[in-house]
C-alpha atoms as a PDB file:
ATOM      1  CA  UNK A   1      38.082  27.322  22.659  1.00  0.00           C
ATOM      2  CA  UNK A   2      39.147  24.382  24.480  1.00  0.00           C
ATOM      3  CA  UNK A   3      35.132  24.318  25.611  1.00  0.00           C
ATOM      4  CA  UNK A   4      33.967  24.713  22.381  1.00  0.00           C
ATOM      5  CA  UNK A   5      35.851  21.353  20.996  1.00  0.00           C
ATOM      6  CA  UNK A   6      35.291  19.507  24.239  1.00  0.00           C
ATOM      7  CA  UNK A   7      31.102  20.722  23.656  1.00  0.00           C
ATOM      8  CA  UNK A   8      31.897  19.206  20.317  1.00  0.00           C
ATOM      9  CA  UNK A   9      32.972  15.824  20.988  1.00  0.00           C
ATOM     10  CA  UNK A  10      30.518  14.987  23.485  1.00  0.00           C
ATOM     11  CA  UNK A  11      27.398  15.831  20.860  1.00  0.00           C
ATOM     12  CA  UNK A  12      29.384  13.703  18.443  1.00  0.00           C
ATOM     13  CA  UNK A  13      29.724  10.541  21.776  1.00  0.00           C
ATOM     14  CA  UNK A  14      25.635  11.212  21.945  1.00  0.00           C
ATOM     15  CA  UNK A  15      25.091  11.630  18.460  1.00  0.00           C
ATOM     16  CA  UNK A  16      26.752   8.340  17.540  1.00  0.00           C
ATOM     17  CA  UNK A  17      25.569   6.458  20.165  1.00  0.00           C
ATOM     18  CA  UNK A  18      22.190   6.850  19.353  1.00  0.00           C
ATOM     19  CA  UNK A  19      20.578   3.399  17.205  1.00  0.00           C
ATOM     20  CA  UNK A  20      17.544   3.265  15.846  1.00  0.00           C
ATOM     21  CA  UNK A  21      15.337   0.669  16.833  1.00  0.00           C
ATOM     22  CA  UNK A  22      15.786  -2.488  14.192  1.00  0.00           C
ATOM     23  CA  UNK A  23      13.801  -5.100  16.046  1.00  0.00           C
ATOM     24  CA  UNK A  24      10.337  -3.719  14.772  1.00  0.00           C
ATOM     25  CA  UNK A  25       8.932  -6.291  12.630  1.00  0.00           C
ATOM     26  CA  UNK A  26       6.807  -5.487  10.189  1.00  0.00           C
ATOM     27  CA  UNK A  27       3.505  -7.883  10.361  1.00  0.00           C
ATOM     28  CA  UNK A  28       0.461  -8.568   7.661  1.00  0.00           C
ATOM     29  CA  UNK A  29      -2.281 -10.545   7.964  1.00  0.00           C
ATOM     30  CA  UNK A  30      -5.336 -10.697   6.083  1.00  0.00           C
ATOM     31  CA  UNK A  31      -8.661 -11.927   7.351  1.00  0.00           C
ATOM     32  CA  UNK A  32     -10.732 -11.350   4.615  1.00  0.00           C
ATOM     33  CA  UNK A  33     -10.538 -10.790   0.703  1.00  0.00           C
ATOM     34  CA  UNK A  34     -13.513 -10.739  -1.685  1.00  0.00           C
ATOM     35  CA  UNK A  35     -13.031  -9.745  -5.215  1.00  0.00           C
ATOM     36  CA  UNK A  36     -15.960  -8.563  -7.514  1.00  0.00           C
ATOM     37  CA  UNK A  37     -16.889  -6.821 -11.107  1.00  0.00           C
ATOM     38  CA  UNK A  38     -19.430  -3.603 -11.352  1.00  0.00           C
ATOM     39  CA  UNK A  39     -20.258  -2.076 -14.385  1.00  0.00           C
ATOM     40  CA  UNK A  40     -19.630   2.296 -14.060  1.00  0.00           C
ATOM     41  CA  UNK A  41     -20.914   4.817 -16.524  1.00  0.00           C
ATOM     42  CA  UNK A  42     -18.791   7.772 -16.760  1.00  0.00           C
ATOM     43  CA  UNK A  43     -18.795  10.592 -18.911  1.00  0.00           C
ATOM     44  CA  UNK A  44     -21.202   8.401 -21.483  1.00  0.00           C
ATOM     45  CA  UNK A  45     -18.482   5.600 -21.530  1.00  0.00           C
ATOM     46  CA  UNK A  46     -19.335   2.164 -19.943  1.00  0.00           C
ATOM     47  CA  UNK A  47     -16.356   1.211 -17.603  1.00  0.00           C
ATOM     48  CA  UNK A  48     -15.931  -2.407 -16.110  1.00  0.00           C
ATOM     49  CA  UNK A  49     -14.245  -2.007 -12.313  1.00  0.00           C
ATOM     50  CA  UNK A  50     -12.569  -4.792 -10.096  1.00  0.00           C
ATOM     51  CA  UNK A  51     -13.076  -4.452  -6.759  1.00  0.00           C
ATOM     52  CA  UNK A  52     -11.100  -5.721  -3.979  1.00  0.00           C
ATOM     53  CA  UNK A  53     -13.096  -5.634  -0.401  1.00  0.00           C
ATOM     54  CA  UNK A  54     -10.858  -6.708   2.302  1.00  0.00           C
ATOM     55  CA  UNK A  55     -10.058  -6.694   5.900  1.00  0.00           C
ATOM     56  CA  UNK A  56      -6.840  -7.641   8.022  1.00  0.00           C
ATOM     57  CA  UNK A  57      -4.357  -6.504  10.645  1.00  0.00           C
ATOM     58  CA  UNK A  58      -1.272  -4.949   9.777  1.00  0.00           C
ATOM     59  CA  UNK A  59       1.802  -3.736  12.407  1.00  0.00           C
ATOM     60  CA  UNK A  60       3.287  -1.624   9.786  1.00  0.00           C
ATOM     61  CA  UNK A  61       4.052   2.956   9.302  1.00  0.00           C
ATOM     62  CA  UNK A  62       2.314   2.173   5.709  1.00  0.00           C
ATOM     63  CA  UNK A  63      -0.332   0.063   3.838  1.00  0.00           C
ATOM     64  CA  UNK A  64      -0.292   0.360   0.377  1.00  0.00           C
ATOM     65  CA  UNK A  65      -1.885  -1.478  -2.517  1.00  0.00           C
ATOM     66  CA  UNK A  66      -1.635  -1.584  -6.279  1.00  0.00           C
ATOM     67  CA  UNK A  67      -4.067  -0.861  -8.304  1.00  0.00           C
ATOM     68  CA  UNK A  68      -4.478  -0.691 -12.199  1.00  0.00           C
ATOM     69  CA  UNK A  69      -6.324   1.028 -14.232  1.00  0.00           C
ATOM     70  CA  UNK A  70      -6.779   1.295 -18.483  1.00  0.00           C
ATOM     71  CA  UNK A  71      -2.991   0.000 -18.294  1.00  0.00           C
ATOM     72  CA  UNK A  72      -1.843   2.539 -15.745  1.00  0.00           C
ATOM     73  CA  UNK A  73      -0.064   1.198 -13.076  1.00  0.00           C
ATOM     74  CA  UNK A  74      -0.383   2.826  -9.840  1.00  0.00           C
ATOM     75  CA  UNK A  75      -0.674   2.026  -5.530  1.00  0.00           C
ATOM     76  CA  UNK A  76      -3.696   3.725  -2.645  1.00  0.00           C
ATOM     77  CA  UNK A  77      -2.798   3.970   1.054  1.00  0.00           C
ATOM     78  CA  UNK A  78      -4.721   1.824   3.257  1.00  0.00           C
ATOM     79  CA  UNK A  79      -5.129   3.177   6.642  1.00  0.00           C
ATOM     80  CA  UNK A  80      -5.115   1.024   9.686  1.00  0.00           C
ATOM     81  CA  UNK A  81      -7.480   2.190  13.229  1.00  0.00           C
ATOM     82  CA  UNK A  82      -5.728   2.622  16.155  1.00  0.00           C
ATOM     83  CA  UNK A  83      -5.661  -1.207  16.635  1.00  0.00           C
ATOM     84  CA  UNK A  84      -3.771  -1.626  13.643  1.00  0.00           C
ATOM     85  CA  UNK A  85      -6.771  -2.963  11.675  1.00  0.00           C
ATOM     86  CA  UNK A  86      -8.158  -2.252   8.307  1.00  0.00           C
ATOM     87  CA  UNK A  87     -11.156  -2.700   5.882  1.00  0.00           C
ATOM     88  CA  UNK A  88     -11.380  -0.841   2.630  1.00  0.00           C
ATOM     89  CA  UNK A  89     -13.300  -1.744  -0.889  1.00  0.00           C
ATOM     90  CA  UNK A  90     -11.036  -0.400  -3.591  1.00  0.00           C
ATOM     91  CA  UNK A  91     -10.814  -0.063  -7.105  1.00  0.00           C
ATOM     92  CA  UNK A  92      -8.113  -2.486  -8.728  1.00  0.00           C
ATOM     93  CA  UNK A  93      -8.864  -2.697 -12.211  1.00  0.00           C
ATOM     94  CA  UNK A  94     -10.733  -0.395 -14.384  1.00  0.00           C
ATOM     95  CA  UNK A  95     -10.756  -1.016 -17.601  1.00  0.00           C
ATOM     96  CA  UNK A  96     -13.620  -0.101 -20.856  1.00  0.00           C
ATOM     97  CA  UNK A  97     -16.412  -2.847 -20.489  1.00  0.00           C
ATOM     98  CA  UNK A  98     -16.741  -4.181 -24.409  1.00  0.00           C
ATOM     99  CA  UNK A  99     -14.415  -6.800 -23.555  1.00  0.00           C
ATOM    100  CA  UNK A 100     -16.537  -9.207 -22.058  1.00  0.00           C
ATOM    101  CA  UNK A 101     -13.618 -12.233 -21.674  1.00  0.00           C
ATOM    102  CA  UNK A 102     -13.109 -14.175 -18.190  1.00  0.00           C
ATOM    103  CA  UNK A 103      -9.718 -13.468 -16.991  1.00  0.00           C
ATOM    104  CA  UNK A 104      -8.040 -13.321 -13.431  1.00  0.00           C
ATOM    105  CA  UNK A 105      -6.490 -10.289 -11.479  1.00  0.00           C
ATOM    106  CA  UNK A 106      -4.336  -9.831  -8.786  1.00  0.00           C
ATOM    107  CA  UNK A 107      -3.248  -7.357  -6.338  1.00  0.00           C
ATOM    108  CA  UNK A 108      -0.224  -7.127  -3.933  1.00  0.00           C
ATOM    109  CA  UNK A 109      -0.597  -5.496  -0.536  1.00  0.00           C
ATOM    110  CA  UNK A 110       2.832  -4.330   1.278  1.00  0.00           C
ATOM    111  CA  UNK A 111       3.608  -3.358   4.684  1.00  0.00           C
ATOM    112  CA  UNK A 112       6.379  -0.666   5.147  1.00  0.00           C
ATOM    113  CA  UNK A 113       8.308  -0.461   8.591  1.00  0.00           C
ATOM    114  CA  UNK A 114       8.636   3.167   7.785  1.00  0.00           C
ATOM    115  CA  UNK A 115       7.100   6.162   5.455  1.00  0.00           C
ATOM    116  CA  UNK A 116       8.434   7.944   2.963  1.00  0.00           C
ATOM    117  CA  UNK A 117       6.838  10.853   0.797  1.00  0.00           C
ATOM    118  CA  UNK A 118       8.706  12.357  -1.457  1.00  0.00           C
ATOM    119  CA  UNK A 119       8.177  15.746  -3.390  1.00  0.00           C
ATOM    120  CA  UNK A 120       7.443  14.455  -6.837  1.00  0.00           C
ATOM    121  CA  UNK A 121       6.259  10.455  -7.032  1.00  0.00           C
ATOM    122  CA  UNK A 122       3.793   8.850  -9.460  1.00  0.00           C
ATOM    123  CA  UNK A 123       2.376   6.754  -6.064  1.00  0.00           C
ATOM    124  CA  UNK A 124       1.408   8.552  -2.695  1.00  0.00           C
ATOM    125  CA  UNK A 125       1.512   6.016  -0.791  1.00  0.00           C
ATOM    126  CA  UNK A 126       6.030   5.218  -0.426  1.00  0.00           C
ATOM    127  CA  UNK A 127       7.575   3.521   2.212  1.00  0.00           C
ATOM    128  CA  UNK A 128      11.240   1.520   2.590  1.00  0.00           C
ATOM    129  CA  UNK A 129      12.742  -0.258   5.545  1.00  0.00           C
ATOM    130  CA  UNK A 130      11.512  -3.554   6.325  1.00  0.00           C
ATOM    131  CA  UNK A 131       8.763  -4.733   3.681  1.00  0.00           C
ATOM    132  CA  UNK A 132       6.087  -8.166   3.875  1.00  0.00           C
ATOM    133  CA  UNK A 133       4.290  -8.415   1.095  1.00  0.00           C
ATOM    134  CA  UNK A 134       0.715 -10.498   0.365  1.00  0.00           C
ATOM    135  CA  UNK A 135      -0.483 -10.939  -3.592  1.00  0.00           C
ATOM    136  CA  UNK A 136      -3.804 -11.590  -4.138  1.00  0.00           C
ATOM    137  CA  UNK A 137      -5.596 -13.362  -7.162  1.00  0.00           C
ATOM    138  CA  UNK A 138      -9.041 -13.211  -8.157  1.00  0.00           C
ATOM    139  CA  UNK A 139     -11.329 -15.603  -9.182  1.00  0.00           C
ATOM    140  CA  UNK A 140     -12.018 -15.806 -13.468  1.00  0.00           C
ATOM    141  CA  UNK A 141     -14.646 -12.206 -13.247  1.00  0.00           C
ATOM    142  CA  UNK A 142     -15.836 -10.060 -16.092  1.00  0.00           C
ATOM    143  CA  UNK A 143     -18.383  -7.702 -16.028  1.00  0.00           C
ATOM    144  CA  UNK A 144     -22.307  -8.035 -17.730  1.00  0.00           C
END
């Protein structure tokens, strides 16, 4: 018995001596950003998308990025090589083309120190810890 508590309290002496690592820093940087409009049939329907083509370096567990789309809010994973750079073209905006009006968009990109994913969330890509954040804004686009 007397092994059993004494086996006890030295897994609770390791288990609370144990820290986590807090010094990792969490670092964004973009090198390139180039926003666009493309006109998309789909389904008969004539659909204006916003395109975001960019490139950076990011120390981070998770990239993600919102995007939008017919008023639905929403965020993509952006994966990083194994020299922690990236290059994607996504999809911000969607929207239906008749509206042919100038207007601005904007993106944010955010670095997570660490990953989440839980069971049921509207986003796939979920992280917490520490967080840098970049917002991006577009020139006035609209699509022809």
């Amino acid at each position: 018995m007397k092994t059993f508590f004494l086996s006890i309290g030295l897994l609770l002496v390791l288990f609370l001596s144990c820290k986590k690592d807090e010094n990792v820093k969490v670092n964004l940087e973009i090198i390139s950003s180039e926003w666009y409009a493309k006109s998309q049939i789909s389904d008969s329907n004539n659909f204006c998308e916003i395109h975001l083509k960019i490139s950076g370096m990011a120390k981070s567990e998770l990239l993600s990025i919102e995007t939008f789309g017919d008023g639905l809010p929403g965020c993509s994973e952006i994966k990083c090589n194994s020299e922690n750079k990236f290059s994607t073209d996504m999809v911000i905006y969607f929207f239906p083309s008749r509206d042919t009006t100038k207007r601005k968009f904007a993106t944010t990109i955010t670095a997570y120190s660490s990953k989440i994913k839980p069971n049921i969330v509207f986003c796939d890509a979920v992280g917490s810890g520490e967080v840098k954040r970049i917002t991006l804004e577009s020139p006035f686009l609209n699509c022809k």
